[in-house]
Structures are given as C-alpha cells and as structure tokens.
PDB file of N, CA and C in Angstrom:
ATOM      1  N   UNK A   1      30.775 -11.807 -12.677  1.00  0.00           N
ATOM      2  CA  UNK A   1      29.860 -10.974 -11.931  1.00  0.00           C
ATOM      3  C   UNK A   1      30.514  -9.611 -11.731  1.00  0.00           C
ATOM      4  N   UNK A   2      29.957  -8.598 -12.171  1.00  0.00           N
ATOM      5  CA  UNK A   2      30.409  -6.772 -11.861  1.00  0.00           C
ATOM      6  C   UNK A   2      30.309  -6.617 -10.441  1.00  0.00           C
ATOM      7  N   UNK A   3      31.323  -5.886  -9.553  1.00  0.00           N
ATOM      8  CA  UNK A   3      31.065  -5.381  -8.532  1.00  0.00           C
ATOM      9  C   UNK A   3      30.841  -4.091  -8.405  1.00  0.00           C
ATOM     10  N   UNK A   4      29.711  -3.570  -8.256  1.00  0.00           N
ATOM     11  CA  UNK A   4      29.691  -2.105  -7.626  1.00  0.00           C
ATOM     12  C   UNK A   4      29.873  -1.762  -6.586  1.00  0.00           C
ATOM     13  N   UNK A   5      30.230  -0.717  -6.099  1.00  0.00           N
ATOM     14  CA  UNK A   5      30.277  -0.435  -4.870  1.00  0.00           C
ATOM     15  C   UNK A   5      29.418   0.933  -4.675  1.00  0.00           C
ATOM     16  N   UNK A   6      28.808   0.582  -3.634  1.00  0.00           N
ATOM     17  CA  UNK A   6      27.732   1.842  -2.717  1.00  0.00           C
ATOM     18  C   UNK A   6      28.236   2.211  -1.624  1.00  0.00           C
ATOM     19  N   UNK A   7      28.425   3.240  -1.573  1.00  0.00           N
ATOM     20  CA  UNK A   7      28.596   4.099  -0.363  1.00  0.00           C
ATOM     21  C   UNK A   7      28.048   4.832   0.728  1.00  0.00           C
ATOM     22  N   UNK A   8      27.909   4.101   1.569  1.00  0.00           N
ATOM     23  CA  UNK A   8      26.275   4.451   2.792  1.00  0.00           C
ATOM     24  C   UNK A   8      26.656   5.152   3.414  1.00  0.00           C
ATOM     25  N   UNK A   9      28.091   5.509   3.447  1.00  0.00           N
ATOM     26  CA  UNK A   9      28.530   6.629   4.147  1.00  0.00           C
ATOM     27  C   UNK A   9      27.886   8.335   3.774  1.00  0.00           C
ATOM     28  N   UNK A  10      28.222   8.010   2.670  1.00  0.00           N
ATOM     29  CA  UNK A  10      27.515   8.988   1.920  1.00  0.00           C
ATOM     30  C   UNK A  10      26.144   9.426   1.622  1.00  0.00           C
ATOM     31  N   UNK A  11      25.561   8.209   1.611  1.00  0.00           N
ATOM     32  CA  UNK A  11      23.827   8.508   1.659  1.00  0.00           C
ATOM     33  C   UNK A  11      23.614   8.010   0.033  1.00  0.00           C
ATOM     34  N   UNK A  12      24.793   6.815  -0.037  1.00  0.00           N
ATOM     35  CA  UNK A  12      24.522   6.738  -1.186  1.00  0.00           C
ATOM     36  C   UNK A  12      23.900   5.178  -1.883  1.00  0.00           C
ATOM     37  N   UNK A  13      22.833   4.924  -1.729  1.00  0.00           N
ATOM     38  CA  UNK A  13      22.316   3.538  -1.942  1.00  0.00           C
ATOM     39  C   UNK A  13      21.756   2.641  -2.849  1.00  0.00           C
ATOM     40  N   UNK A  14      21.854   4.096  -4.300  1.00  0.00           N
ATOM     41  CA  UNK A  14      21.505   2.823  -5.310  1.00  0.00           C
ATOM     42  C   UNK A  14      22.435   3.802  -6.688  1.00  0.00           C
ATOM     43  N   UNK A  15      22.748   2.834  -7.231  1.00  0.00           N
ATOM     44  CA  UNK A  15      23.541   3.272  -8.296  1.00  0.00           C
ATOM     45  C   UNK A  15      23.155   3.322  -9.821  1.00  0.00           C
ATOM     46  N   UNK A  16      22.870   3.807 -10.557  1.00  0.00           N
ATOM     47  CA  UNK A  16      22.519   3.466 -12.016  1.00  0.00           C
ATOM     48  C   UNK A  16      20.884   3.588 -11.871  1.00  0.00           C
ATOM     49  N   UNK A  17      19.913   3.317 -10.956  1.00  0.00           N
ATOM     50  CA  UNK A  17      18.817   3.211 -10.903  1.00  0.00           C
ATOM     51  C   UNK A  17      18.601   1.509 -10.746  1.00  0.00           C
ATOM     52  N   UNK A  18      19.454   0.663 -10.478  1.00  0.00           N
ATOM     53  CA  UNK A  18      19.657  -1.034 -10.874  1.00  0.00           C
ATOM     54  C   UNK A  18      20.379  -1.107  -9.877  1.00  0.00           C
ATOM     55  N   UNK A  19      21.323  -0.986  -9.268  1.00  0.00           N
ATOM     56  CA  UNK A  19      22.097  -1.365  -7.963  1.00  0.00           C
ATOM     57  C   UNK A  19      21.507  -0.975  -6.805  1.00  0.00           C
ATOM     58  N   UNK A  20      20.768  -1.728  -6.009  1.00  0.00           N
ATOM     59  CA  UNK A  20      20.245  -1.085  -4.640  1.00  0.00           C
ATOM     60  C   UNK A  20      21.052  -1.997  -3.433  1.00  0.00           C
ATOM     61  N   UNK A  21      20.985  -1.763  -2.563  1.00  0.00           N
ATOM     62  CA  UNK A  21      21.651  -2.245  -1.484  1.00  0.00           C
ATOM     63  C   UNK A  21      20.848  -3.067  -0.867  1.00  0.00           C
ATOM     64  N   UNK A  22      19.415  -2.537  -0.621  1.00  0.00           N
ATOM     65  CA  UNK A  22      18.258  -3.942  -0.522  1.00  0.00           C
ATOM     66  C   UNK A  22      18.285  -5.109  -1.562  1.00  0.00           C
ATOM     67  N   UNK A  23      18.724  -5.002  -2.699  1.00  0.00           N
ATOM     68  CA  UNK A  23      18.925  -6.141  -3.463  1.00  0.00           C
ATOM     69  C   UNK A  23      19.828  -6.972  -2.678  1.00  0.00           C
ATOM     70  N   UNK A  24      20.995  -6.733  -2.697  1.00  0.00           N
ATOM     71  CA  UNK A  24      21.983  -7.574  -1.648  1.00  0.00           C
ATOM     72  C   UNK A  24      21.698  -8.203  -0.530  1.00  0.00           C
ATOM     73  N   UNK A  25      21.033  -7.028   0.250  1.00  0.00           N
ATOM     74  CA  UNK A  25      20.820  -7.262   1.858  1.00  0.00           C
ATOM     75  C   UNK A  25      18.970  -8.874   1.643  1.00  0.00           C
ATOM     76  N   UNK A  26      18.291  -8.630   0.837  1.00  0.00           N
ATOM     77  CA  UNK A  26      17.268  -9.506   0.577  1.00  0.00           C
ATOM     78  C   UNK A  26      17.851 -10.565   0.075  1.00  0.00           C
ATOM     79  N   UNK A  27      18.852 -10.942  -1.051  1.00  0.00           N
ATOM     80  CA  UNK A  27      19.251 -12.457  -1.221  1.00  0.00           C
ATOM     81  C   UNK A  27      20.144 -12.649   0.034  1.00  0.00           C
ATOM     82  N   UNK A  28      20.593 -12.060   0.609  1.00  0.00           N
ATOM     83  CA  UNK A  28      21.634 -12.129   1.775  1.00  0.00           C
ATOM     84  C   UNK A  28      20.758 -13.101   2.666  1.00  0.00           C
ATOM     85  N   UNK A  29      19.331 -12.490   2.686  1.00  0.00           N
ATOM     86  CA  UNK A  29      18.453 -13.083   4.483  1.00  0.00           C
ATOM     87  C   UNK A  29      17.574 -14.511   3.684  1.00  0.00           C
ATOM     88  N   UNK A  30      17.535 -13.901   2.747  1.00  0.00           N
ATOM     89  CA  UNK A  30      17.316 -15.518   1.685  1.00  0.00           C
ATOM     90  C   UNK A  30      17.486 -16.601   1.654  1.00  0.00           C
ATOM     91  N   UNK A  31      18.865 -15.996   1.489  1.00  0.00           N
ATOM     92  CA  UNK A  31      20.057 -17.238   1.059  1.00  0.00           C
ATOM     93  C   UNK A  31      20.461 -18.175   2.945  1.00  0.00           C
ATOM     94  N   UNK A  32      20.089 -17.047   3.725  1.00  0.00           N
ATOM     95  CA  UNK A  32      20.780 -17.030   4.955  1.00  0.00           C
ATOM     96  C   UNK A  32      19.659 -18.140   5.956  1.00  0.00           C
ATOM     97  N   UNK A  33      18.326 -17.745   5.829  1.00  0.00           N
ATOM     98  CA  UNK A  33      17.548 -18.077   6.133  1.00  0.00           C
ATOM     99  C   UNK A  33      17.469 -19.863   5.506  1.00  0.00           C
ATOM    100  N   UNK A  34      17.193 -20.034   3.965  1.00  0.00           N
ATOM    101  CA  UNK A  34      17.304 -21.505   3.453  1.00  0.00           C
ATOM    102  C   UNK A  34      18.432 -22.559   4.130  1.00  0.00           C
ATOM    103  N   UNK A  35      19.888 -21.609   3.975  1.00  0.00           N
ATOM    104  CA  UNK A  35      20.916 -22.457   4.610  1.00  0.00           C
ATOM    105  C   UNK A  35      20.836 -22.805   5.961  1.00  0.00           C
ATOM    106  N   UNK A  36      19.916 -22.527   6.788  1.00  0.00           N
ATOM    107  CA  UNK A  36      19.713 -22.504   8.327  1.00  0.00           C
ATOM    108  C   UNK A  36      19.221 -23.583   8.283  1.00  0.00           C
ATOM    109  N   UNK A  37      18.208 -24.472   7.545  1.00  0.00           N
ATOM    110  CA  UNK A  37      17.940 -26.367   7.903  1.00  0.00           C
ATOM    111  C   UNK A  37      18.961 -26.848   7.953  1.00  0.00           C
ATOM    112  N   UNK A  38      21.104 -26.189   6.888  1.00  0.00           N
ATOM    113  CA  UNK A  38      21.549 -27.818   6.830  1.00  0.00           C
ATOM    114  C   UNK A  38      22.553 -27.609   8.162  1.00  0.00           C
ATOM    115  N   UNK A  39      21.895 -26.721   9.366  1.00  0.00           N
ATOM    116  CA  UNK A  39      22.739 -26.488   9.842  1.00  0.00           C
ATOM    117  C   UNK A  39      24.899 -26.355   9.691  1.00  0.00           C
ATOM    118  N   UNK A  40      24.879 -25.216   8.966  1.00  0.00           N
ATOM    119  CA  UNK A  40      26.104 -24.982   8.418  1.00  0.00           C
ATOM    120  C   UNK A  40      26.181 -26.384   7.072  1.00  0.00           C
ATOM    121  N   UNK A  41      27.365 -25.565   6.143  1.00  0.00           N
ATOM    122  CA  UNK A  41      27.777 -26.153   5.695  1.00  0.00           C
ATOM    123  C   UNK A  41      29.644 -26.102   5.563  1.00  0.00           C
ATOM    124  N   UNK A  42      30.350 -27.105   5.194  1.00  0.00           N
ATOM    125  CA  UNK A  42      31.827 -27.228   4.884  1.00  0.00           C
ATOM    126  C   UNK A  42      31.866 -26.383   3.260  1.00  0.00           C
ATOM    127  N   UNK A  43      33.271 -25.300   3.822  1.00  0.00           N
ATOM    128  CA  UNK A  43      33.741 -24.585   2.884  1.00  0.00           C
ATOM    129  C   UNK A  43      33.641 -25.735   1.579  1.00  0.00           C
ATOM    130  N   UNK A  44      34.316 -26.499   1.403  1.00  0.00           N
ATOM    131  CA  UNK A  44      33.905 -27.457  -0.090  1.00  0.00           C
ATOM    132  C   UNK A  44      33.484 -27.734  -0.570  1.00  0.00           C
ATOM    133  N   UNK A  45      32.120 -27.424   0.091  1.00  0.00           N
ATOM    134  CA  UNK A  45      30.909 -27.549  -0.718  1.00  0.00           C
ATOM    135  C   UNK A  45      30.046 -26.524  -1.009  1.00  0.00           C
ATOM    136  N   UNK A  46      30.378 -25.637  -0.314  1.00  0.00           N
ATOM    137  CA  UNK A  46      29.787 -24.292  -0.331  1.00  0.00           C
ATOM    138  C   UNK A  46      29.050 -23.737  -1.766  1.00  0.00           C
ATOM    139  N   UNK A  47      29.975 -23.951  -2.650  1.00  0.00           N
ATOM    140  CA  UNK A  47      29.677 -23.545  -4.200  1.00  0.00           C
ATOM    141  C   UNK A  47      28.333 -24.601  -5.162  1.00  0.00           C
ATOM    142  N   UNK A  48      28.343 -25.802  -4.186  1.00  0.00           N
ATOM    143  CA  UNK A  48      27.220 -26.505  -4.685  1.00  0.00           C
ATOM    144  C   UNK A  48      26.367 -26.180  -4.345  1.00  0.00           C
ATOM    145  N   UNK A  49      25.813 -25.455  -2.376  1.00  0.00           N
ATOM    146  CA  UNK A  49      24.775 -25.527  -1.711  1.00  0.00           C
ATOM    147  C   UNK A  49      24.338 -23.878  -2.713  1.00  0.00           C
ATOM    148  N   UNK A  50      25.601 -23.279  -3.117  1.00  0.00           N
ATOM    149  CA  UNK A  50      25.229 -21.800  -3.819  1.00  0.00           C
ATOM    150  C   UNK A  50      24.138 -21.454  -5.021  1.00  0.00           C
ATOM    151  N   UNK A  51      24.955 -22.794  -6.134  1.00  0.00           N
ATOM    152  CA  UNK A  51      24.539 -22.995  -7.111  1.00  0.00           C
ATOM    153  C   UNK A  51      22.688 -23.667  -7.113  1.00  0.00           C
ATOM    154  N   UNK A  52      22.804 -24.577  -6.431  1.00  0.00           N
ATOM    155  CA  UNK A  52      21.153 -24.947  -5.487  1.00  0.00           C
ATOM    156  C   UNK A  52      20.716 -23.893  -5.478  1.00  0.00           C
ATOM    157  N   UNK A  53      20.753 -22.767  -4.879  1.00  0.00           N
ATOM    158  CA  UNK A  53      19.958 -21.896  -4.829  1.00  0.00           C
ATOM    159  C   UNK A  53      19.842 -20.769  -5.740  1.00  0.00           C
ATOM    160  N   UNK A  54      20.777 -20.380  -6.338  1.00  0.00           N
ATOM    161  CA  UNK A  54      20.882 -19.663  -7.588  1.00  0.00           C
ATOM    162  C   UNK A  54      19.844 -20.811  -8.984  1.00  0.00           C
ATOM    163  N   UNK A  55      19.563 -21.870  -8.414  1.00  0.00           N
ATOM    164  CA  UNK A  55      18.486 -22.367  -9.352  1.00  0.00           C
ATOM    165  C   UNK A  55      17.175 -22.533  -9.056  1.00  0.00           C
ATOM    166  N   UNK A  56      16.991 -22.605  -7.371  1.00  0.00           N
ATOM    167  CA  UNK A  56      15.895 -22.060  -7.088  1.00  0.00           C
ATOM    168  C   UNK A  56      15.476 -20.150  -7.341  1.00  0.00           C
ATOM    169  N   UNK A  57      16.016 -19.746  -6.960  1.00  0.00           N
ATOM    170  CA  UNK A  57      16.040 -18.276  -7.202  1.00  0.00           C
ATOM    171  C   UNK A  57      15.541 -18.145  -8.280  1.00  0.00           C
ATOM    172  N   UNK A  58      16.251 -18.862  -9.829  1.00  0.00           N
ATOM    173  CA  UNK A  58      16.046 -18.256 -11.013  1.00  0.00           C
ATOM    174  C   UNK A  58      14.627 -19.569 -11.322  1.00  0.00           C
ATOM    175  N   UNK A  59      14.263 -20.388 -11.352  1.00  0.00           N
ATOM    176  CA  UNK A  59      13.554 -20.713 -11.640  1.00  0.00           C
ATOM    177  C   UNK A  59      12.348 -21.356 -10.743  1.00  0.00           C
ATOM    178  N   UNK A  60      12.405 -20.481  -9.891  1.00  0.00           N
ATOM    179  CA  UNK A  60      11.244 -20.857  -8.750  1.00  0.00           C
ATOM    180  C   UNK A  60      10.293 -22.459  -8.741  1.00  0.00           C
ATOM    181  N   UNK A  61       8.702 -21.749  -8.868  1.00  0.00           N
ATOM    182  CA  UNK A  61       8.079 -23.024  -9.408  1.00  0.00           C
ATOM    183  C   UNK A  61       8.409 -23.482  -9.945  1.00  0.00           C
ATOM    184  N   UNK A  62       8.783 -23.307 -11.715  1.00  0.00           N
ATOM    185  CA  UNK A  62       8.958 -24.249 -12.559  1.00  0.00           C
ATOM    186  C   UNK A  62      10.232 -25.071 -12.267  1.00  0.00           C
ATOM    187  N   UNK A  63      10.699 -25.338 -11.262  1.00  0.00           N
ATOM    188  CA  UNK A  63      11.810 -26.111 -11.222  1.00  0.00           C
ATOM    189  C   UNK A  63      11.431 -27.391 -10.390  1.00  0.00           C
ATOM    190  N   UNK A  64      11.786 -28.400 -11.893  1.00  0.00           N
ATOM    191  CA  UNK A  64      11.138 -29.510 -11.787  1.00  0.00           C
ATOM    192  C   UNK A  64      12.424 -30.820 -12.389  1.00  0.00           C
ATOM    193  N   UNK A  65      12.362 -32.202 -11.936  1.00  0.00           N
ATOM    194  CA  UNK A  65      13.168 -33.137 -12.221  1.00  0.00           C
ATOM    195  C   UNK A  65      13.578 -32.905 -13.573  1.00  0.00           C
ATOM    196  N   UNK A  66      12.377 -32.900 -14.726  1.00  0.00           N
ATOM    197  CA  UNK A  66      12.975 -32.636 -15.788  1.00  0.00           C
ATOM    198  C   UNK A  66      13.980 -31.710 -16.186  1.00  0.00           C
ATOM    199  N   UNK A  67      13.698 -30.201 -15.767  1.00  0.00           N
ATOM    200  CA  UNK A  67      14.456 -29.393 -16.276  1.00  0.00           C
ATOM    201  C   UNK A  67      16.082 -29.550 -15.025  1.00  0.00           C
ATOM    202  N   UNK A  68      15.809 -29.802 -14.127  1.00  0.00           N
ATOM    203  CA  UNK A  68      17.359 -30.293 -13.926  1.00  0.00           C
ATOM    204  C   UNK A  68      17.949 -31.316 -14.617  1.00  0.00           C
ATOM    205  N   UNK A  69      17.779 -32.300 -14.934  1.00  0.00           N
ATOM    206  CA  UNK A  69      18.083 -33.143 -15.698  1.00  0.00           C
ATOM    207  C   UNK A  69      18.696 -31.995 -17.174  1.00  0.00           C
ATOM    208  N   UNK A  70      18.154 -31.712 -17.788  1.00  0.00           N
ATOM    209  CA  UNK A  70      18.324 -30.726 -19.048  1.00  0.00           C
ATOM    210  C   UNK A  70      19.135 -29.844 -18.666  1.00  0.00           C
ATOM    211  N   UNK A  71      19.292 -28.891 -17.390  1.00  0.00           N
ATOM    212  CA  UNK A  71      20.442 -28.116 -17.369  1.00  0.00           C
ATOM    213  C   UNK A  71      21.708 -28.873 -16.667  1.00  0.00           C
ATOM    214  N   UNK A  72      21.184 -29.855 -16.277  1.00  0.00           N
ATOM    215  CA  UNK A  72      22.803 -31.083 -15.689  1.00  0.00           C
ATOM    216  C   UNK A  72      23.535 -31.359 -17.235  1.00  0.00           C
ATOM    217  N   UNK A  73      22.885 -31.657 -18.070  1.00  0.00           N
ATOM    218  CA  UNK A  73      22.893 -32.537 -19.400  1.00  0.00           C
ATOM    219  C   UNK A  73      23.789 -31.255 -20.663  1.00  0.00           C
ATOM    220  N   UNK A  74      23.835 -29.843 -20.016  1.00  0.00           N
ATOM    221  CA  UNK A  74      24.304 -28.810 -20.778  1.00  0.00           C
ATOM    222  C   UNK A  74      23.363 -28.685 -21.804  1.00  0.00           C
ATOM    223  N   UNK A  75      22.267 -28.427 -21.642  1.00  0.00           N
ATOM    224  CA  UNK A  75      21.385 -27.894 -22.619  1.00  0.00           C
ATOM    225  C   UNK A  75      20.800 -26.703 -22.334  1.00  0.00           C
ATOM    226  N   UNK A  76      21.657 -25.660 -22.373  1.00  0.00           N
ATOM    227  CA  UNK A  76      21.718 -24.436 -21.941  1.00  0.00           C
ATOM    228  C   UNK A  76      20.779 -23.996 -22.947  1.00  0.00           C
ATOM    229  N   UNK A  77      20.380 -23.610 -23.639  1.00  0.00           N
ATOM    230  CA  UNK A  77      19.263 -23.264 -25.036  1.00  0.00           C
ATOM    231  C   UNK A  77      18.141 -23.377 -24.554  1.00  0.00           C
ATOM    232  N   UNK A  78      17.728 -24.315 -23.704  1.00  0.00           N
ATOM    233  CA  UNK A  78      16.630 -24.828 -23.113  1.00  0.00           C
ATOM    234  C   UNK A  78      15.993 -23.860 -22.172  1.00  0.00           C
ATOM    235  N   UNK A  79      16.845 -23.381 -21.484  1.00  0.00           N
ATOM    236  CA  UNK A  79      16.560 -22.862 -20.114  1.00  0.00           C
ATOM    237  C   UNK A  79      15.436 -21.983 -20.232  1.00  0.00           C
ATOM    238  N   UNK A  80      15.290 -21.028 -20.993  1.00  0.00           N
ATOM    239  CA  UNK A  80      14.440 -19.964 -21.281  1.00  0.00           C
ATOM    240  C   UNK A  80      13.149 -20.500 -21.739  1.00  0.00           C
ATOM    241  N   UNK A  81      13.568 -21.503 -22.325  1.00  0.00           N
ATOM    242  CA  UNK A  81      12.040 -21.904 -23.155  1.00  0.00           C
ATOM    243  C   UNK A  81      11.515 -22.735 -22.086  1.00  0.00           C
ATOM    244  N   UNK A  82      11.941 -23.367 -21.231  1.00  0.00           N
ATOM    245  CA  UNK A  82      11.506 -23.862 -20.194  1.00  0.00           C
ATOM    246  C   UNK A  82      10.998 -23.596 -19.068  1.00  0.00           C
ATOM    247  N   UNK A  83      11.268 -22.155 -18.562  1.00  0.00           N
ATOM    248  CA  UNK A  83      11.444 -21.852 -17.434  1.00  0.00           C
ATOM    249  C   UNK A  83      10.268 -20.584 -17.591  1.00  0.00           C
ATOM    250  N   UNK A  84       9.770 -20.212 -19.312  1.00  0.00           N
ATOM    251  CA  UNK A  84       8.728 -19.220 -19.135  1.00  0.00           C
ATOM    252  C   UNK A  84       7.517 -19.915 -19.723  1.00  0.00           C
TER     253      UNK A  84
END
C-alpha cells in the first residue's frame, strides 16, 4: 500500500487529483462504525476483522457463500469475473 501524505496545515487536501483526505476520513467512520457490534476487538485478530471488511467494501452485494469459498480456495482469476 503507497502512503501519501497531505498536509492540512497547509490547505492542502488532495493530491494528484486521487488522494483526498475524505477518502480516509469515510472508510475510517465505516470501518469504525461496522466494528462497533463486536464491541472491540483483540489486537490478534485485528487483521482478520480488517480483511472481512476489505471484502465487504470491495465486493458489496455480490458477496455471496460461493464466491468466498473461491477466494478462500486461491482462485484469484475469479474475482473480477465474479464480482462484475
């Protein structure tokens, strides 16, 4: 993952025309908001409850038993043809 950095000090809030700071701050209340049912989670697992949602995120509706099954299974090829 690239890190950019924005500088709000400056008045400066989106970079390239693709880096905005509302991008961040919106998966931030997202992400922040979903994790609020499991009431907290333990650092050790953190990267699973992440990944959960980085698959809701990317495949919204269409995310269905089957296609987890298919991206558990490493059938990465799939994903695209599945998911549009």
């Amino acid at each position: 993952m690239a890190h950019r950095a924005v500088n709000l000090s400056k008045g400066i809030r989106v970079l390239a025309g693709v880096y905005h700071i509302q991008n961040a701050n919106a998966y931030h209340s997202r992400l922040k908001e979903w994790m609020r049912r499991f009431h907290g989670v333990a650092t050790k697992y953190l990267d699973h409850y992440l990944g959960w949602r980085r698959m809701i995120e990317t495949f919204g509706e269409h995310l269905n038993s089957a296609l987890w099954l298919t991206l558990s299974a490493g059938r990465y090829e799939l994903q695209h043809e599945m998911a549009t």
